[in-house]
N, C-alpha and C. Protein backbone atom coordinates (compact mmCIF):
# COMPACT_ATOMS: atom_id res chain seq x y z
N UNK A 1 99.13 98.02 99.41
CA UNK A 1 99.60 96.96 100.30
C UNK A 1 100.58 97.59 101.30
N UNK A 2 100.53 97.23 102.57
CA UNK A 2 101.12 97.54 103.40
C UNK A 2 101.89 96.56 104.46
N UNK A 3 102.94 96.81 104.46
CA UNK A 3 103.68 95.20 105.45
C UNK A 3 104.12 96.29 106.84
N UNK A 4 103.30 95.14 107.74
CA UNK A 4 103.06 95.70 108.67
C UNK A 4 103.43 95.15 110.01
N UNK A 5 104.37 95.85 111.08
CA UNK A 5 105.05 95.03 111.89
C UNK A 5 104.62 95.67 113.69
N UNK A 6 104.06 94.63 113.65
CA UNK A 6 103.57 94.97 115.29
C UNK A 6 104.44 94.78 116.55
N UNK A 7 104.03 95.55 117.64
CA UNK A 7 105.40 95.07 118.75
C UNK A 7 104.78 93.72 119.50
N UNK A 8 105.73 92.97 119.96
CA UNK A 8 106.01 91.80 120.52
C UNK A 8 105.27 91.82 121.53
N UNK A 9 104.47 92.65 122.59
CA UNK A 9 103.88 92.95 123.51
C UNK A 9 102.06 92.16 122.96
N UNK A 10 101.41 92.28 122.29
CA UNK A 10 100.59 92.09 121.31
C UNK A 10 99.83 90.54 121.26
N UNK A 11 101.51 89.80 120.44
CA UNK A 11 101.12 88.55 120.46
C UNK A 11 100.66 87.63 121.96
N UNK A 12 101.40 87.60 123.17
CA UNK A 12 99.96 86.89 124.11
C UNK A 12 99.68 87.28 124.19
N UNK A 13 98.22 88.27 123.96
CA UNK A 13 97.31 88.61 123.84
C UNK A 13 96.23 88.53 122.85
N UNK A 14 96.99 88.00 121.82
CA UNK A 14 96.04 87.79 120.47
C UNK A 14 97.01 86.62 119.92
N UNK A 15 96.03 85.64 119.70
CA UNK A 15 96.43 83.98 119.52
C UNK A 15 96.60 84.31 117.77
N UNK A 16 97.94 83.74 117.71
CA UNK A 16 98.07 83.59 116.16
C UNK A 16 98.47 84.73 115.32
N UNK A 17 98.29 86.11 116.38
CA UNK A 17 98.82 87.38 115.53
C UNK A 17 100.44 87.13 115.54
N UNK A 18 100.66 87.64 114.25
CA UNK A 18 102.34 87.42 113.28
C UNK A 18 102.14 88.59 114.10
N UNK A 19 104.26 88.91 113.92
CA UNK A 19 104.67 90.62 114.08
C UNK A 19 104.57 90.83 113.11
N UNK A 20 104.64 90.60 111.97
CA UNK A 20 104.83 91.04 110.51
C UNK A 20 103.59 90.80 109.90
N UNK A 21 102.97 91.52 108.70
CA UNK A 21 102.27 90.34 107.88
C UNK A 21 102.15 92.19 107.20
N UNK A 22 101.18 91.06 105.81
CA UNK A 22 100.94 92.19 104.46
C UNK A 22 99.44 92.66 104.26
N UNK A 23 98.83 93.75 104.43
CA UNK A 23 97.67 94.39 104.46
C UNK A 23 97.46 95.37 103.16
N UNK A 24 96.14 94.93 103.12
CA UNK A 24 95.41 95.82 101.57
C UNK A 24 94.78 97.06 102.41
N UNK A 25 95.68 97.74 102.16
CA UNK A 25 94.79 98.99 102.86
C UNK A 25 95.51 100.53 102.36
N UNK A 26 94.40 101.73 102.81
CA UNK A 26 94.71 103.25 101.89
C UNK A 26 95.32 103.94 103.33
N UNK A 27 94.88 103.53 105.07
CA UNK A 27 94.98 104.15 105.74
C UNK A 27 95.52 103.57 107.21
N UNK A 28 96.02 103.99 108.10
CA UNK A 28 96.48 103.31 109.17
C UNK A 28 94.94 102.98 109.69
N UNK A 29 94.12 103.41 109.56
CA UNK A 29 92.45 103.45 110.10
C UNK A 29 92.22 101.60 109.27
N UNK A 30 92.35 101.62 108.08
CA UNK A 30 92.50 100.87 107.36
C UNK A 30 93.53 99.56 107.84
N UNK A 31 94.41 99.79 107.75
CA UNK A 31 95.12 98.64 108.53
C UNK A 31 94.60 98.42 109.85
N UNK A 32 94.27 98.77 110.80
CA UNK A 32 93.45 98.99 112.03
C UNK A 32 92.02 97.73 111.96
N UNK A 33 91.48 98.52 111.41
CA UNK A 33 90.47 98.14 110.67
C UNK A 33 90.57 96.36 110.32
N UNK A 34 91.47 96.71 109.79
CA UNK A 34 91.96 94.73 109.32
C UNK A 34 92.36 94.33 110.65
N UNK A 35 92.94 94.24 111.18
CA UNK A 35 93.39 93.83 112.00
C UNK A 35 92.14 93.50 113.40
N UNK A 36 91.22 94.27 113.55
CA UNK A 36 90.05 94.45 113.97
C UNK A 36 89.36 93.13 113.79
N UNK A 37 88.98 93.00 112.36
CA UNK A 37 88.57 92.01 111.89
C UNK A 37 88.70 90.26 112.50
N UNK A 38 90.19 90.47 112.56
CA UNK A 38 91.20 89.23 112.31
C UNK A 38 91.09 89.00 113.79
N UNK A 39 91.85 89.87 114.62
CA UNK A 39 91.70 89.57 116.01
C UNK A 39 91.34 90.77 116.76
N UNK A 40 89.43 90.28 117.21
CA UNK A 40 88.39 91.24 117.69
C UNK A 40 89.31 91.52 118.94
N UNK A 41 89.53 92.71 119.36
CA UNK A 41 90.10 93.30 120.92
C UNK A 41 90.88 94.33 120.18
N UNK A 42 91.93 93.91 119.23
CA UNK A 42 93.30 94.94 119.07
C UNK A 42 93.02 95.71 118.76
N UNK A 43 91.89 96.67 118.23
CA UNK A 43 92.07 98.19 118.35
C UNK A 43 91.28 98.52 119.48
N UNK A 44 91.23 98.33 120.62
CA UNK A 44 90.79 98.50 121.85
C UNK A 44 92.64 98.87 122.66
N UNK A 45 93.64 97.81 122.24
CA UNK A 45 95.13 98.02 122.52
C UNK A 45 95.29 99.08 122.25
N UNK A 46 95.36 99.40 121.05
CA UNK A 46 95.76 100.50 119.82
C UNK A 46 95.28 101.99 120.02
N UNK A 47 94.13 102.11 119.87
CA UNK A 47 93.11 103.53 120.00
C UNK A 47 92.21 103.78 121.07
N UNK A 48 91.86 104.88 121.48
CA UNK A 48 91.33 105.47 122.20
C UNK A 48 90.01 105.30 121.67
N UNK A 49 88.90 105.14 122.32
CA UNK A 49 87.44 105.75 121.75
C UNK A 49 87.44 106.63 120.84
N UNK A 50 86.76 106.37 119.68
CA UNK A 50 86.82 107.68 118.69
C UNK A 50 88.23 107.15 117.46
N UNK A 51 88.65 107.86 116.50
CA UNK A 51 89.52 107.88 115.43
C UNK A 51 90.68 108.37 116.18
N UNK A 52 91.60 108.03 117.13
CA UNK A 52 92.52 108.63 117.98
C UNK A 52 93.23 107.65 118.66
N UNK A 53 94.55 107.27 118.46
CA UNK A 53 95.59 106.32 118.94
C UNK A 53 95.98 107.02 120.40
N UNK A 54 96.20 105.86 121.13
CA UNK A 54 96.16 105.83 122.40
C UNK A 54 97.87 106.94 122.58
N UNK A 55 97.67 107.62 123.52
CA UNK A 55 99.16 108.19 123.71
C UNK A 55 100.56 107.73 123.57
N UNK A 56 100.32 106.37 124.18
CA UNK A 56 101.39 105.63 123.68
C UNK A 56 101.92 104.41 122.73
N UNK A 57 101.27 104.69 121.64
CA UNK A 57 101.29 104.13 120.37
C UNK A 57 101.66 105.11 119.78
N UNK A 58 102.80 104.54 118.75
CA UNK A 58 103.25 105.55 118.00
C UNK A 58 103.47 104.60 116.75
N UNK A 59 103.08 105.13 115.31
CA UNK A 59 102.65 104.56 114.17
C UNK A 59 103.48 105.08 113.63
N UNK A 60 104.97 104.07 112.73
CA UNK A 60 105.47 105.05 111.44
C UNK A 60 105.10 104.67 110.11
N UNK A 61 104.80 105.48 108.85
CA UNK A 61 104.53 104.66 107.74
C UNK A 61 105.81 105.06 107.04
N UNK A 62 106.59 104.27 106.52
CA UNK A 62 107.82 104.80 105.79
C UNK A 62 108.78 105.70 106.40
N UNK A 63 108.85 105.03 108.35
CA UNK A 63 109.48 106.22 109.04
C UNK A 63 109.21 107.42 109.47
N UNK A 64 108.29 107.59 108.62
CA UNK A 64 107.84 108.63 109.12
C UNK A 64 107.01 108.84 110.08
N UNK A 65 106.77 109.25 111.14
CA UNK A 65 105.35 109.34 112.23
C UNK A 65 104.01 109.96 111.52
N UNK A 66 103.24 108.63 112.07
CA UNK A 66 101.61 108.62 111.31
C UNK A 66 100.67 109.08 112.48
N UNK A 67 99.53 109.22 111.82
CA UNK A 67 98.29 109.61 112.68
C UNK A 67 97.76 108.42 112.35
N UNK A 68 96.22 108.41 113.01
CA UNK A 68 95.21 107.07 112.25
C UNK A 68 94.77 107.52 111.24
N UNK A 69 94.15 108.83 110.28
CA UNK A 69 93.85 108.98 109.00
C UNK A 69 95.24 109.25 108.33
N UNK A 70 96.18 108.78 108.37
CA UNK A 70 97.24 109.13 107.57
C UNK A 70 97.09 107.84 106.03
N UNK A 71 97.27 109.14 105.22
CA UNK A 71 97.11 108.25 104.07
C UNK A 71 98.19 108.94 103.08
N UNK A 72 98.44 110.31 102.93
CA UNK A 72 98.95 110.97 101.86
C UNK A 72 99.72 112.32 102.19
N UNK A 73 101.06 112.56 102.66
CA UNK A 73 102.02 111.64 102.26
C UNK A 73 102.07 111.33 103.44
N UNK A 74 103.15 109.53 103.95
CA UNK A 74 103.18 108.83 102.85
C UNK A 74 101.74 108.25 102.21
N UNK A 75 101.58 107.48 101.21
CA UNK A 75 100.80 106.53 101.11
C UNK A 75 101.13 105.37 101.21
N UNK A 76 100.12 104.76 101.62
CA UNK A 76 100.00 103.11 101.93
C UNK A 76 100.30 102.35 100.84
N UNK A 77 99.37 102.87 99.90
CA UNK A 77 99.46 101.88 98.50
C UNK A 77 100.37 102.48 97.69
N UNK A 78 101.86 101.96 97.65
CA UNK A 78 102.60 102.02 96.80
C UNK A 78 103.26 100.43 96.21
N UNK A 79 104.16 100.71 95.40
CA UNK A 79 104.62 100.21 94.99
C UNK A 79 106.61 100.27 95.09
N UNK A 80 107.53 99.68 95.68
CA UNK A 80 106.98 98.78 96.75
C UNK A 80 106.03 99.11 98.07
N UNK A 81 106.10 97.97 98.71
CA UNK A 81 104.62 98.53 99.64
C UNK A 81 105.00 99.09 100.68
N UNK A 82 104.53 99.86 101.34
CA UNK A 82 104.95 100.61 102.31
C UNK A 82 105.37 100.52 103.21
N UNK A 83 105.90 100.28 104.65
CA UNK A 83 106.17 99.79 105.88
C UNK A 83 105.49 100.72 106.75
N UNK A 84 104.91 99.70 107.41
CA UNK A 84 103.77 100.62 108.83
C UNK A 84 104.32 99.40 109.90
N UNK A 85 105.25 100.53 110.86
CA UNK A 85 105.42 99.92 112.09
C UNK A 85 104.73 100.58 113.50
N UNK A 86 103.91 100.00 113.83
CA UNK A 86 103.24 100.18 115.34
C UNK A 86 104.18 100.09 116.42
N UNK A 87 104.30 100.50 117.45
CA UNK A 87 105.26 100.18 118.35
C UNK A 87 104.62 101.37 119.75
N UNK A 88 105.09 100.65 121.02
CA UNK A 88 105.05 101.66 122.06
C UNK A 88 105.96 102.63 122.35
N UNK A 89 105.40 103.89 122.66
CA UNK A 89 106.33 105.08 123.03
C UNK A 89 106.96 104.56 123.70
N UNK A 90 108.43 105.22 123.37
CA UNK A 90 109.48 104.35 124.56
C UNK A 90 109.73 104.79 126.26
N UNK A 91 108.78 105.91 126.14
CA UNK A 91 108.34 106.57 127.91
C UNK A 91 107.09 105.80 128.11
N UNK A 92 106.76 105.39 127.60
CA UNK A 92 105.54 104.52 127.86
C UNK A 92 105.45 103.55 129.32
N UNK A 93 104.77 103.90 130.19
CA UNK A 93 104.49 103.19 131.83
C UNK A 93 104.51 101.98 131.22
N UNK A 94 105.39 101.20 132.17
CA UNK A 94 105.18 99.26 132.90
C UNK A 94 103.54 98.73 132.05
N UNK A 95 103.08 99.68 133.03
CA UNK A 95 101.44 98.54 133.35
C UNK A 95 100.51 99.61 132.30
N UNK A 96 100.89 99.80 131.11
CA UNK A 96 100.16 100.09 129.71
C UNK A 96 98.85 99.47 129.31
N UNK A 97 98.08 99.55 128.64
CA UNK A 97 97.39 98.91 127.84
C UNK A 97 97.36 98.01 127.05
N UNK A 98 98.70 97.56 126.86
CA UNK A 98 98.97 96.54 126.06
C UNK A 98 100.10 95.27 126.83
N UNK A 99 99.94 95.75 128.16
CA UNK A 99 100.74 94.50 128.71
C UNK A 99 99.03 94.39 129.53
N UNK A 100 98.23 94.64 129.74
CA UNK A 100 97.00 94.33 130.76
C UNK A 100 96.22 92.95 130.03
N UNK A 101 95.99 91.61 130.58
CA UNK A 101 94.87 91.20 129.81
C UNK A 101 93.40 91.70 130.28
């Protein structure tokens, strides 16, 4: 399980997405993945074509800076559950990918 906190940029753009919420997942690909599901577009925000987060997304799991196959260390599934925060690089341009509708 993974509790997982998205940046504020996000929600108008995706109706009903929480910043927060709790995900069953082994991998940021995995949380991705869910989120995919839930509201079709957001890993179009998130990643590049291919298994590869956009330049200015930056993923921590437990603080630490993640890739998209990051699974071990940290892992996702612990006990307590892990924290995966998404957020934009803070050099990150105005007119991003995630302020565009």
């Amino acid at each position: 399980m993974a509790d997982v906190r998205l940046p504020s940029t996000l929600a108008p753009l995706f109706p009903g997405l929480p910043r927060r919420l709790d995900v069953q997942a082994a991998t940021v690909s995995d949380v991705i993945d869910h989120l995919e599901r839930e509201w079709p577009g957001i890993r179009d925000r998130l990643c590049e074509p291919g298994p590869t987060l956009r330049r200015h997304i930056h993923v921590y799991v437990n603080s630490e800076r993640a890739k998209i196959d990051t699974q071990s260390p940290p892992p996702l599934c612990t006990t307590p559950p892990a924290s995966l925060k998404i957020q934009r690089a803070a050099a990150s341009p105005s007119a991003d990918i995630l302020d565009q509708a």
